[in-house]
N, C-alpha and C. Protein backbone atom coordinates (compact mmCIF):
# COMPACT_ATOMS: atom_id res chain seq x y z
N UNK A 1 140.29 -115.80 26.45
CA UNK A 1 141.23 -116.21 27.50
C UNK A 1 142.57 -116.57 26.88
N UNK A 2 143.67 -116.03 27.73
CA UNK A 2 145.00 -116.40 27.24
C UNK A 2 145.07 -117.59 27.28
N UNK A 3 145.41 -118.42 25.90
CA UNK A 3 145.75 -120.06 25.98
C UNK A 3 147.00 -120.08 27.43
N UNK A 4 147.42 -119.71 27.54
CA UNK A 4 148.70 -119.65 28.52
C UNK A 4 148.40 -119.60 30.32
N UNK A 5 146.96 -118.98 30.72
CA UNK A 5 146.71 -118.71 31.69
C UNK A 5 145.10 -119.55 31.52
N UNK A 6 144.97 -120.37 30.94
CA UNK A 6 143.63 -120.83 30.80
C UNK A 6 143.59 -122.33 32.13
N UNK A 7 142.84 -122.62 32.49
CA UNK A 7 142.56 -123.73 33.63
C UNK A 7 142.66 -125.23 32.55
N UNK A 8 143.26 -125.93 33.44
CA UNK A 8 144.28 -127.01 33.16
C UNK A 8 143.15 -128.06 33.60
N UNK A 9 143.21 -129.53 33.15
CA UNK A 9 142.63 -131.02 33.80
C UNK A 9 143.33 -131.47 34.06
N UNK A 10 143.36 -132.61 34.86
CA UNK A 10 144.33 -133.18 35.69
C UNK A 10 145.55 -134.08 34.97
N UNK A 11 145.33 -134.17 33.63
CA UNK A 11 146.41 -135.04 32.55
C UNK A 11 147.51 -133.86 32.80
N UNK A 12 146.80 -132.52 32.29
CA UNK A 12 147.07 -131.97 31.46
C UNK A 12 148.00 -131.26 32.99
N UNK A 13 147.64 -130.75 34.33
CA UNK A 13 148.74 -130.25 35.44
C UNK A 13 149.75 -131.28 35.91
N UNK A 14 149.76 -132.45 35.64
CA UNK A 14 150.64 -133.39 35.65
C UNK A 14 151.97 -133.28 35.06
N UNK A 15 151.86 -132.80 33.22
CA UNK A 15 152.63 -133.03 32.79
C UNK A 15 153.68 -131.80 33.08
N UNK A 16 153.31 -130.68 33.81
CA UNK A 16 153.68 -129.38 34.06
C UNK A 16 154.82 -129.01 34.84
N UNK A 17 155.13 -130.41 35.82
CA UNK A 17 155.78 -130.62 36.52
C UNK A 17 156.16 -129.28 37.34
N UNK A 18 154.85 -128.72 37.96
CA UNK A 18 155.16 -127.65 38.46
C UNK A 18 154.37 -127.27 39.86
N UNK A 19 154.21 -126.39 41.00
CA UNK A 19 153.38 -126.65 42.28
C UNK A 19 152.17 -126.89 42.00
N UNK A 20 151.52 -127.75 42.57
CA UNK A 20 149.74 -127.85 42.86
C UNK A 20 149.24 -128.20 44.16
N UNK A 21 148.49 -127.00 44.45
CA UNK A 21 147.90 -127.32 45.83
C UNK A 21 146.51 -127.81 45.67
N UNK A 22 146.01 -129.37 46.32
CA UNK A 22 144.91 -129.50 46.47
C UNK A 22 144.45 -129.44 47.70
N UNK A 23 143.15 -128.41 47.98
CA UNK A 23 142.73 -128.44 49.26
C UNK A 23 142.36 -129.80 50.04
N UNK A 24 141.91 -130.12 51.17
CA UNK A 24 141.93 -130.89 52.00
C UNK A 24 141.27 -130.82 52.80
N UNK A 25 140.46 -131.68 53.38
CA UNK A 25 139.90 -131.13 55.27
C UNK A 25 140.59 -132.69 55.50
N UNK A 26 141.51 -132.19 56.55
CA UNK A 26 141.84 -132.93 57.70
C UNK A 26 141.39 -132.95 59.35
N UNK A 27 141.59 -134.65 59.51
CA UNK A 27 141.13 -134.50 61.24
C UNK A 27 142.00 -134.16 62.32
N UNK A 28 141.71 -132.64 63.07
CA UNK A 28 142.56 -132.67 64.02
C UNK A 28 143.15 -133.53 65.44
N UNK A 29 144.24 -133.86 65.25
CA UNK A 29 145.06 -134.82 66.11
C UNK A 29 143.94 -134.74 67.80
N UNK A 30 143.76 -133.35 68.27
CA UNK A 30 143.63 -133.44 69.51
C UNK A 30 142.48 -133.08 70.19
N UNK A 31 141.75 -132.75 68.69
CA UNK A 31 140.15 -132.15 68.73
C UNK A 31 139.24 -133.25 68.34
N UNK A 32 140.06 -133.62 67.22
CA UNK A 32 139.00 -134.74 66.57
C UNK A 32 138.21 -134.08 65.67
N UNK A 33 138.34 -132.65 65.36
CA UNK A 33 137.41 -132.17 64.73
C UNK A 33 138.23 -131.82 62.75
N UNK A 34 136.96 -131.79 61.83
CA UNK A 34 137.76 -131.58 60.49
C UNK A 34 137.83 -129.95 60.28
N UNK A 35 138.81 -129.86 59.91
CA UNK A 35 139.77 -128.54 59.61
C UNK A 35 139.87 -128.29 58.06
N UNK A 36 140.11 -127.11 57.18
CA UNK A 36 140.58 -127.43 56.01
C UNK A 36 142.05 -127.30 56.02
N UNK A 37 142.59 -127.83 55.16
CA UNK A 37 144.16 -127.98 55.40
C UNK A 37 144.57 -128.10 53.63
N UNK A 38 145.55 -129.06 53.52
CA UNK A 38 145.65 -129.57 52.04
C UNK A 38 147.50 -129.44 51.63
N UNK A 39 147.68 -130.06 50.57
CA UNK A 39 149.26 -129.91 50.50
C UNK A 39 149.40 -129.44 49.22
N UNK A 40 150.79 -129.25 49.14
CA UNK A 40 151.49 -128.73 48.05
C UNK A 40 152.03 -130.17 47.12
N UNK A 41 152.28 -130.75 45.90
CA UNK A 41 152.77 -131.71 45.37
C UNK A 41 154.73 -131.67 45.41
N UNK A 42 155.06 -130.15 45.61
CA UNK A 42 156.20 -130.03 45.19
C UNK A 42 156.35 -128.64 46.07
N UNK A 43 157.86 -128.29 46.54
CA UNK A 43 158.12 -127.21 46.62
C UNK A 43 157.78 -125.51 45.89
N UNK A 44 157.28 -124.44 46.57
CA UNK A 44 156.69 -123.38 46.18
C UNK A 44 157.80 -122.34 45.82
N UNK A 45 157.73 -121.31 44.84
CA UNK A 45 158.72 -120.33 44.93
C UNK A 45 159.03 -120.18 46.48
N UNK A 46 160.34 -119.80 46.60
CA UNK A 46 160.60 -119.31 48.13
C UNK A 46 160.59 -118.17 48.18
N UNK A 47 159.77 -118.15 49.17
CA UNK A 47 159.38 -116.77 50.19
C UNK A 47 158.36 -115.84 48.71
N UNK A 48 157.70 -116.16 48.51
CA UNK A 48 156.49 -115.46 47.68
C UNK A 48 155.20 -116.13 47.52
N UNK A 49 154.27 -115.64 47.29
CA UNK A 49 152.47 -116.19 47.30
C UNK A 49 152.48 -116.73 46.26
N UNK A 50 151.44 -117.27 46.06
CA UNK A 50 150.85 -117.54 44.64
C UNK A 50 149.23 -117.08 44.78
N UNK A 51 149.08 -116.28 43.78
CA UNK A 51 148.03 -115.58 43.30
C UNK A 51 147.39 -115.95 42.40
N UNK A 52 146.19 -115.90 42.19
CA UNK A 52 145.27 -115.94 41.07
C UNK A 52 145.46 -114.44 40.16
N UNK A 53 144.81 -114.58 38.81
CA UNK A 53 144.97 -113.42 37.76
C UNK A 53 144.20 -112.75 38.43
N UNK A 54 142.94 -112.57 38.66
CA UNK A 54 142.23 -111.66 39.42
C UNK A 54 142.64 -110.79 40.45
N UNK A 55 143.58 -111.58 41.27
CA UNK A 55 143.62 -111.22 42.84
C UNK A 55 145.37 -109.97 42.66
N UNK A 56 146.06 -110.74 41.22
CA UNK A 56 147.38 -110.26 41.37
C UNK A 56 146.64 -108.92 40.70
N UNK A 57 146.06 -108.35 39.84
CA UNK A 57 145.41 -107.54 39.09
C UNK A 57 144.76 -106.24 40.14
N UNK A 58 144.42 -106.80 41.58
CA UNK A 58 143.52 -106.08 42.37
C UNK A 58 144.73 -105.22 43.21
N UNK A 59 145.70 -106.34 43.20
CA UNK A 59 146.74 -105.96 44.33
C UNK A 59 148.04 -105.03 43.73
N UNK A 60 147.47 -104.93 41.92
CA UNK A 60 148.68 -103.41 41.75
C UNK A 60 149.80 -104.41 41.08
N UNK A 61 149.51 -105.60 41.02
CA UNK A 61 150.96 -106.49 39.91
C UNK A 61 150.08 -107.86 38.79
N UNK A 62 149.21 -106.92 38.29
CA UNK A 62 148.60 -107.79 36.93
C UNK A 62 149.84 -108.67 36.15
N UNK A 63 149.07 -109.88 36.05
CA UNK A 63 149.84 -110.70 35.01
C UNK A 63 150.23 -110.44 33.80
N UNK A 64 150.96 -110.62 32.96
CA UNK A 64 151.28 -110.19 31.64
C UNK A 64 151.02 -111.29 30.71
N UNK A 65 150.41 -111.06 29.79
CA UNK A 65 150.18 -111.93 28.53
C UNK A 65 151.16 -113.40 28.48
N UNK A 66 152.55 -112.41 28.73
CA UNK A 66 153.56 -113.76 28.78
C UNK A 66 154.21 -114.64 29.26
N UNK A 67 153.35 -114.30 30.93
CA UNK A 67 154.23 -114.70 31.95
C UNK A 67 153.26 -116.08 32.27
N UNK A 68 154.09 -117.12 32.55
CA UNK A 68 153.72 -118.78 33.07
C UNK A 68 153.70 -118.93 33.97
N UNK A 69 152.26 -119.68 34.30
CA UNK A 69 151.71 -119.86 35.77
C UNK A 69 152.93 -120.20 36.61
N UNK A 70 153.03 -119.83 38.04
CA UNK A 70 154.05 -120.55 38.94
C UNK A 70 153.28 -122.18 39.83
N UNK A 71 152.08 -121.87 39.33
CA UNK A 71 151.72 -122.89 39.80
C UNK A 71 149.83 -123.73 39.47
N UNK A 72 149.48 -124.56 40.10
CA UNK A 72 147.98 -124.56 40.10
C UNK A 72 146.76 -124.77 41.56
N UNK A 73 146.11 -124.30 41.25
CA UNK A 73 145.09 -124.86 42.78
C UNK A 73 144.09 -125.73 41.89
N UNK A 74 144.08 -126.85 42.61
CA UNK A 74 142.27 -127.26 42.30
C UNK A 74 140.93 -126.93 43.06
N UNK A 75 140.22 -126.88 42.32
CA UNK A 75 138.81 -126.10 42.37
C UNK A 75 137.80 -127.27 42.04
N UNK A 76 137.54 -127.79 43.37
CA UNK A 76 136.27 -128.69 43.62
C UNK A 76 135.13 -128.77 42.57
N UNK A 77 134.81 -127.32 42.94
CA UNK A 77 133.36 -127.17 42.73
C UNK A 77 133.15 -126.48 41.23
N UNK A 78 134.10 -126.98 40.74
CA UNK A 78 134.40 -126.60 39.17
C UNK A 78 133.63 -127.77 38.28
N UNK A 79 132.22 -127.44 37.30
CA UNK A 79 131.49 -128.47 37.20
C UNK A 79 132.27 -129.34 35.62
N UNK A 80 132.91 -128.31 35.18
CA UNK A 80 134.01 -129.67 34.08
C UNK A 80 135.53 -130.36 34.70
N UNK A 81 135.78 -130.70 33.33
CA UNK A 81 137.32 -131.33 33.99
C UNK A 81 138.43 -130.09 34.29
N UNK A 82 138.42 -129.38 33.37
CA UNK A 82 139.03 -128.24 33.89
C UNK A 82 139.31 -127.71 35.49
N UNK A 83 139.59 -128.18 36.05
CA UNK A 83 139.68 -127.60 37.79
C UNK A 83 140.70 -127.67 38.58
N UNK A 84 141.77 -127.03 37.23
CA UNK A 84 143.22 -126.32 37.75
C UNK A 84 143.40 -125.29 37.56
N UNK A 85 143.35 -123.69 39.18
CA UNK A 85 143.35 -122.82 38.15
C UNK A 85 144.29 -122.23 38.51
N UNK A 86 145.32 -121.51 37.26
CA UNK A 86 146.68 -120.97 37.40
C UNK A 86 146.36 -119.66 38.34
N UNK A 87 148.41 -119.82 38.71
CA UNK A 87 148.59 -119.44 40.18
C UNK A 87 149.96 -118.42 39.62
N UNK A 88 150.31 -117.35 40.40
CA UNK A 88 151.19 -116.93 39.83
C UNK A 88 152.05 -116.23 40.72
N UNK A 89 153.49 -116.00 40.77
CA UNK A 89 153.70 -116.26 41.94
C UNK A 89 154.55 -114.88 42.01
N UNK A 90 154.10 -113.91 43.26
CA UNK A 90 154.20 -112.29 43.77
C UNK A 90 154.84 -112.44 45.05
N UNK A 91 156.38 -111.46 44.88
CA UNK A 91 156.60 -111.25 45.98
C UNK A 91 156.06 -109.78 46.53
N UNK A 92 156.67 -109.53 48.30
CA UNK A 92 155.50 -108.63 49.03
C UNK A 92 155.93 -107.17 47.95
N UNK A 93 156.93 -107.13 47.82
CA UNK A 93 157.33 -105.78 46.91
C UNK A 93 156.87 -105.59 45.95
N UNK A 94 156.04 -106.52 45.13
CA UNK A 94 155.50 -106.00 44.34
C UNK A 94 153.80 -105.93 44.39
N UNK A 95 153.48 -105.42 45.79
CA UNK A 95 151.89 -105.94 45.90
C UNK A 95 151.73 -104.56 46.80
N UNK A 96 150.26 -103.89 46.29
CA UNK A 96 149.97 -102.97 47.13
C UNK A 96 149.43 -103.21 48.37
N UNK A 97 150.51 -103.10 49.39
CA UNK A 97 150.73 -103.37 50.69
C UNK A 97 148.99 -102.97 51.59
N UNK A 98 148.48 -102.12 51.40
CA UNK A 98 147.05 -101.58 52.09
C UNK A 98 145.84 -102.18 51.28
N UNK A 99 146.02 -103.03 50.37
CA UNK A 99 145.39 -104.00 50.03
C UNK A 99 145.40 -105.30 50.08
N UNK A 100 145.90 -105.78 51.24
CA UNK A 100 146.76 -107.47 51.57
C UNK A 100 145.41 -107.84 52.60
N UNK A 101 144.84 -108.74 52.37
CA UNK A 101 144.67 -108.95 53.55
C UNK A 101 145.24 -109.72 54.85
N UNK A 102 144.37 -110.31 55.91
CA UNK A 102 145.60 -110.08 57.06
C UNK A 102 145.91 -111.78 56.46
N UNK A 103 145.17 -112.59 56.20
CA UNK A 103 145.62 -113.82 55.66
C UNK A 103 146.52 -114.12 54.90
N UNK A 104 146.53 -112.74 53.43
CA UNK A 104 147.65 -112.90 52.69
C UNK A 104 148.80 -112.45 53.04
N UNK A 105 148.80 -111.28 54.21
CA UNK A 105 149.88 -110.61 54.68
C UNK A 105 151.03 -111.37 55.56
N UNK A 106 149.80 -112.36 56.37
CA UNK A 106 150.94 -113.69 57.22
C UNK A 106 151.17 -114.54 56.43
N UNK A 107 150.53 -115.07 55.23
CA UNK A 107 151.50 -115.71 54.37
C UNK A 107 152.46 -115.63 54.01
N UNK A 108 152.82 -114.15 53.32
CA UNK A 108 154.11 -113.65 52.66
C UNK A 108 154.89 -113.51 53.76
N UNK A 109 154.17 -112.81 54.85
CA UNK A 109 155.65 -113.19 55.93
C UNK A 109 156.35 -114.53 56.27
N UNK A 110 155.57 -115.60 56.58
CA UNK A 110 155.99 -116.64 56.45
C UNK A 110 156.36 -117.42 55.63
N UNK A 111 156.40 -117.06 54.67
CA UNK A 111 157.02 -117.63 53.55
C UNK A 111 158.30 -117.00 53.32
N UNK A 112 158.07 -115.76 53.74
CA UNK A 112 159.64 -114.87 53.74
C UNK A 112 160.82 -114.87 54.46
N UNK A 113 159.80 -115.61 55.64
CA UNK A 113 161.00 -115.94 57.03
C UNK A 113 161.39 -117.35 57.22
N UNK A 114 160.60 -118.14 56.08
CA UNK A 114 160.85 -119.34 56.09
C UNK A 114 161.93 -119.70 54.86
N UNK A 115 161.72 -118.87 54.05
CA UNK A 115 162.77 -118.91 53.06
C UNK A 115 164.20 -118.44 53.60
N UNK A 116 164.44 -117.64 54.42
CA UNK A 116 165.62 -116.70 54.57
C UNK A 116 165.98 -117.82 55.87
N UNK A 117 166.33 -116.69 56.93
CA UNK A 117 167.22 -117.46 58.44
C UNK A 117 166.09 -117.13 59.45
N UNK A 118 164.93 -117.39 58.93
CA UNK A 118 163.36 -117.10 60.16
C UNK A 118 163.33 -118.48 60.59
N UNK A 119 161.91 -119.00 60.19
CA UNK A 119 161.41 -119.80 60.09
C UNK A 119 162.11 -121.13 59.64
N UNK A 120 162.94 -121.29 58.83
CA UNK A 120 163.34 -121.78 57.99
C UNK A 120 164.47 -122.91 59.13
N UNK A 121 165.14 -121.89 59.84
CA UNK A 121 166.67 -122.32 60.49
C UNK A 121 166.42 -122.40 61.45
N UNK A 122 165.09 -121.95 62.14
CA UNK A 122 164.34 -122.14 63.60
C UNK A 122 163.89 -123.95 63.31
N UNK A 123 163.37 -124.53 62.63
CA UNK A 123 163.23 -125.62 62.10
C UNK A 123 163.70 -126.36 61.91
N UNK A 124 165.21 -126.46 61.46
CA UNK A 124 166.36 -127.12 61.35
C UNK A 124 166.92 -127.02 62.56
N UNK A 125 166.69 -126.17 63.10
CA UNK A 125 167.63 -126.26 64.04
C UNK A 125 166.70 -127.35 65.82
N UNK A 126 165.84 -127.17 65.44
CA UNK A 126 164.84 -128.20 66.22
C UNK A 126 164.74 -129.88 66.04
N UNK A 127 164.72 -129.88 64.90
CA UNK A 127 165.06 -131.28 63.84
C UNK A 127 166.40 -131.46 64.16
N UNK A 128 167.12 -130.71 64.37
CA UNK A 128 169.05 -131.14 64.34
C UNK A 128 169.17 -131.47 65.81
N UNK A 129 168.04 -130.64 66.96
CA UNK A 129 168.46 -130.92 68.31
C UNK A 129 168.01 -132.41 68.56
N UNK A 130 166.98 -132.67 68.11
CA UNK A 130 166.13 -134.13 68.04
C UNK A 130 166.88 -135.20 67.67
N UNK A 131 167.22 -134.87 65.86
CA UNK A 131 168.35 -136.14 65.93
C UNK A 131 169.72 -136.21 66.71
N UNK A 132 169.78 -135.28 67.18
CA UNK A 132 171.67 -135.31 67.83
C UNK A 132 171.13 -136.37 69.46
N UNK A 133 170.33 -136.53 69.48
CA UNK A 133 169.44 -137.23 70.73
C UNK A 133 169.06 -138.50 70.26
N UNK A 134 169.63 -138.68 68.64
CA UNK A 134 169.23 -140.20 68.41
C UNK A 134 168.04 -140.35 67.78
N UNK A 135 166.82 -139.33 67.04
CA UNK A 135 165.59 -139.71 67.09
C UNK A 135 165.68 -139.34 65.54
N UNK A 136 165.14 -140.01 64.53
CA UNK A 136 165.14 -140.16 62.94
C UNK A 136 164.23 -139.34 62.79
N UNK A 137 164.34 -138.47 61.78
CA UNK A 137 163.43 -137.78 60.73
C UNK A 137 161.78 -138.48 60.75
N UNK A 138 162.05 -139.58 60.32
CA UNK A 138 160.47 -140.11 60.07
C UNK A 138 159.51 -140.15 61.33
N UNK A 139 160.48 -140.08 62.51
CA UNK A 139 160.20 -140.25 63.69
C UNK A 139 159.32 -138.53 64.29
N UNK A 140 159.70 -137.64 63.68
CA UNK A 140 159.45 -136.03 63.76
C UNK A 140 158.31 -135.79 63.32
N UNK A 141 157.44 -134.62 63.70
CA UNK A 141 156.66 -133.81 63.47
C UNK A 141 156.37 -132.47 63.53
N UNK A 142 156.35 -131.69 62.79
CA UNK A 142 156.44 -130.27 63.25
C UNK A 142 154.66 -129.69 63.75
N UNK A 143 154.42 -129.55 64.77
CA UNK A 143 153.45 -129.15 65.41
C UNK A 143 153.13 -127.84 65.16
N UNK A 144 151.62 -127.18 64.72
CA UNK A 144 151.76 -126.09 64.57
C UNK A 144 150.25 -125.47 64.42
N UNK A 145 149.44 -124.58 64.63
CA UNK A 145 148.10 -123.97 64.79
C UNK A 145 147.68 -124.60 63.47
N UNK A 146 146.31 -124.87 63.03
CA UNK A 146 146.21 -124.85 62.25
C UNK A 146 145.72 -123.62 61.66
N UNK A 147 146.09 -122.57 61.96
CA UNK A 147 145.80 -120.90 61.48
C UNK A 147 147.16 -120.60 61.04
N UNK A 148 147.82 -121.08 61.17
CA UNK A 148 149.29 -120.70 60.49
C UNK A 148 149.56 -120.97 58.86
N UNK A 149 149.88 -120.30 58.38
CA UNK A 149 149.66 -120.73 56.98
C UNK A 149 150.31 -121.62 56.45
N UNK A 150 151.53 -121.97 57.44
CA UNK A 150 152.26 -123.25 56.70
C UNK A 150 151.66 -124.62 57.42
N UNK A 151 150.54 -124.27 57.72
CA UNK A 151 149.79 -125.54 57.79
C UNK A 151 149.31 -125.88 56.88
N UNK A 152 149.15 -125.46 56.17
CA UNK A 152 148.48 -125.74 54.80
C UNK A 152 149.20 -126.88 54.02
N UNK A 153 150.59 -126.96 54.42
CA UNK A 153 151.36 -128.10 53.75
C UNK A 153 150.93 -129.51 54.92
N UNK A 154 151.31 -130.51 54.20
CA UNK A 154 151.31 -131.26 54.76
C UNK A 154 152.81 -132.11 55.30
N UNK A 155 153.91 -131.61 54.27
CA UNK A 155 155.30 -131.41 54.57
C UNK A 155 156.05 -130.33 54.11
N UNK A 156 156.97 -130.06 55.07
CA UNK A 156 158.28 -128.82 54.63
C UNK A 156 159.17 -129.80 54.51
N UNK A 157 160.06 -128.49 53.55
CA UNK A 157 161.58 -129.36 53.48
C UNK A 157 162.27 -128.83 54.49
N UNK A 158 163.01 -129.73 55.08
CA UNK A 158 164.44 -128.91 56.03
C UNK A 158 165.71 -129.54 55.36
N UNK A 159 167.03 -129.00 56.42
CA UNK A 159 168.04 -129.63 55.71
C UNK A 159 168.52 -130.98 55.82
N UNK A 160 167.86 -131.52 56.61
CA UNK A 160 167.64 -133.32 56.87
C UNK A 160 166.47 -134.57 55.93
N UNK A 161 165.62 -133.32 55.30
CA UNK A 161 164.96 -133.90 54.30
C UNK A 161 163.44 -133.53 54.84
N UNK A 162 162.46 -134.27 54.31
CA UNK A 162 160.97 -133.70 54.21
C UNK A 162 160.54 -134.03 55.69
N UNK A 163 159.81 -133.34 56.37
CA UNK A 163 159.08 -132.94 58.03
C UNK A 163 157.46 -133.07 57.86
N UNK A 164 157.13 -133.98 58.72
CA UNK A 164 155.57 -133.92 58.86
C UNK A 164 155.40 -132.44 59.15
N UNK A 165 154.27 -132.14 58.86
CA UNK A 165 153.65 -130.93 59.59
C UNK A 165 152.19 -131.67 60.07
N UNK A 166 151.84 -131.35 61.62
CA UNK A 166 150.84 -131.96 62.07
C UNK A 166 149.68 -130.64 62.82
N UNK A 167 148.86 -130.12 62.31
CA UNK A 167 147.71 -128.91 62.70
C UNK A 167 147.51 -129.84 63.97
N UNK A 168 147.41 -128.54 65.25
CA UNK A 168 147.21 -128.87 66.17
C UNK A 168 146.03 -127.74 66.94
N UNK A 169 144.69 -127.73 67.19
CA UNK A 169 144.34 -126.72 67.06
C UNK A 169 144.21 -125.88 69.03
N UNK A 170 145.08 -126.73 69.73
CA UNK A 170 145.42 -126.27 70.97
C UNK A 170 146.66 -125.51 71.01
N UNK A 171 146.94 -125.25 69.86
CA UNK A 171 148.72 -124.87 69.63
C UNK A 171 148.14 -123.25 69.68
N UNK A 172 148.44 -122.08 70.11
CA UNK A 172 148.32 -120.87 69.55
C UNK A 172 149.37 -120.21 68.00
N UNK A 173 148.28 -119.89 67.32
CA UNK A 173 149.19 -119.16 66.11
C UNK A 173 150.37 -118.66 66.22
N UNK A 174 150.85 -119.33 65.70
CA UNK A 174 152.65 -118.26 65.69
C UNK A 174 153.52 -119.35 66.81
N UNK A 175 152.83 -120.19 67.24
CA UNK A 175 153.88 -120.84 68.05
C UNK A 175 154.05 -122.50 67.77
N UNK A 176 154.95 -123.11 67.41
CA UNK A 176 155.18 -124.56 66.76
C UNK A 176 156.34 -124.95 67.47
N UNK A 177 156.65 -126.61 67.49
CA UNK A 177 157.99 -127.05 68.41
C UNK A 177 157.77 -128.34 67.28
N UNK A 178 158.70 -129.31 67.37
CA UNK A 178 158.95 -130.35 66.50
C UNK A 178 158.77 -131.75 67.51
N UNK A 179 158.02 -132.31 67.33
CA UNK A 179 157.47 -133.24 68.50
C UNK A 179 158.27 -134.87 67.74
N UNK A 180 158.42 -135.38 68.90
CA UNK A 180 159.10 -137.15 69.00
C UNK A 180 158.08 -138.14 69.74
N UNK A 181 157.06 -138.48 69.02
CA UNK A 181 156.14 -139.43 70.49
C UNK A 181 155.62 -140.74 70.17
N UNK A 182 156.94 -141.19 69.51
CA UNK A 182 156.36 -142.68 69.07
C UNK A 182 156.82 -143.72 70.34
N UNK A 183 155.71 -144.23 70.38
CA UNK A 183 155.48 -145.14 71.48
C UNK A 183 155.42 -144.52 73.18
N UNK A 184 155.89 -144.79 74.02
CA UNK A 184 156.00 -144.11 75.54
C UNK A 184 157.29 -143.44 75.29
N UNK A 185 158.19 -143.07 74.29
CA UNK A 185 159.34 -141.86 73.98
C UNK A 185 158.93 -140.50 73.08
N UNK A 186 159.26 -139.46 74.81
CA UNK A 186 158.45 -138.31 74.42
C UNK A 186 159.79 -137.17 74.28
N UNK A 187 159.36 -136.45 73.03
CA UNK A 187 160.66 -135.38 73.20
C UNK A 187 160.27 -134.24 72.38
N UNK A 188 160.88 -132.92 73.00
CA UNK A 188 160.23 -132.14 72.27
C UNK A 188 161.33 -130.77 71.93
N UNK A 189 161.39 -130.25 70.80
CA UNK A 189 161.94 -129.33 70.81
C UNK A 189 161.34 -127.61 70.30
N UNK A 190 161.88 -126.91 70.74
CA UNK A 190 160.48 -125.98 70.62
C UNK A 190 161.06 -124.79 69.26
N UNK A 191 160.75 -124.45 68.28
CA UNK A 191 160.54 -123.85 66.83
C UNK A 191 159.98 -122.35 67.08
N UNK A 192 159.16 -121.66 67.76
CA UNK A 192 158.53 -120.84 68.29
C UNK A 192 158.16 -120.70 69.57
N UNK A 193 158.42 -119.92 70.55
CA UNK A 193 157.75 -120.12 71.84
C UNK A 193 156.60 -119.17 71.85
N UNK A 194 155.63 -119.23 72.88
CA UNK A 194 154.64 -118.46 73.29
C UNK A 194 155.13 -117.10 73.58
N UNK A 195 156.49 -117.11 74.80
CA UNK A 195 156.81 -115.79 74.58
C UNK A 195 157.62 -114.92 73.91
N UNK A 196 158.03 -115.51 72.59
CA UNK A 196 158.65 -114.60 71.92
C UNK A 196 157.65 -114.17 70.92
N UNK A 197 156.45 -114.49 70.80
CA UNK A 197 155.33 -113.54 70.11
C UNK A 197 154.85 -112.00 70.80
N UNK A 198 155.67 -112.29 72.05
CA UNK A 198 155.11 -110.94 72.68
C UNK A 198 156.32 -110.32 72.74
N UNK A 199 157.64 -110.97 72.15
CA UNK A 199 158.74 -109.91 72.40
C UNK A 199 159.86 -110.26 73.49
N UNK A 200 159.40 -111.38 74.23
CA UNK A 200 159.81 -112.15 75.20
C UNK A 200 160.97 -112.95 74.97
């Protein structure tokens, strides 16, 4: 095994100062029921995956001897300390497209449209309608399926600073709004609608 791509312990992904996602099951807000979810420690390359050596290897963009993880996942059920395993980070151009699956395929999109003027400025711009109404950042939540892949965070950055993200599993995929509901003050601004998934 490449010393360079070898699985990390938790001293040792610390000092790396670099992404780590640990999985999660969280309870959904409106189900009550546990979901898997989990966050990121730090911001991810923008608009690209992170892959395992295996998976980048299958998909037509193998790792190279010299190239440094972009990141780590932990791995539970990993029976030593070792249970960080490097992540490496592919954009869609370099991945054989008829080998994506549909999970990894809405990732990279969303990560692509969240990086650029998609996702990204649809978000800010929901957060900007909220506070211009008086209502603080900490006060926000971004509502969103928990089938969406940026549920998986537990915060995004916008340009006002870090955003709850809250899995909602009555929400349909692809559609999120930025919710205000502390105390009996309800406000909502909407990030995705229902009908612009159909073109609407």
């Amino acid at each position: 095994m490449n010393p360079l791509h070898r699985w990390l312990n938790k001293l040792e992904v610390a000092s790396r100062g670099i992404p780590v996602f640990v999985p999660r099951q969280v309870k959904d807000e409106v189900s009550g029921e546990w979901v898997w979810g989990g966050r990121w420690n730090m911001e991810r390359p923008i608009g690209d995956i992170l892959l395992g050596i295996k998976r980048c290897g299958e998909l037509g963009a193998a790792v190279a001897d010299d190239e440094p993880p972009a990141g780590y996942i932990y791995a539970a059920k990993t029976k030593d300390q070792f249970r960080y395993m490097p992540l490496f980070s592919r954009a869609f151009e370099q991945l054989e497209e008829d080998k994506l699956t549909e999970l990894e395929r809405t990732a990279i999109e969303l990560r692509q449209s969240y990086a650029g003027y998609g996702m990204r400025s649809r978000i800010d711009r929901a957060v900007e309608s909220l506070i211009n109404q008086g209502y603080t950042l900490d006060r926000l939540k971004l509502v969103i399926s928990p089938f969406d892949p940026i549920a998986a965070d537990s915060e995004i950055r916008t340009d006002f600073g870090m955003l709850t993200v809250a899995q909602d599993i009555m929400v349909p995929e692809g559609v999120s709004y930025v919710l205000q509901n502390t105390g009996n003050d309800r406000a909502l601004a909407w990030v995705k609608r229902r009908n612009e998934l159909n073109g609407g």
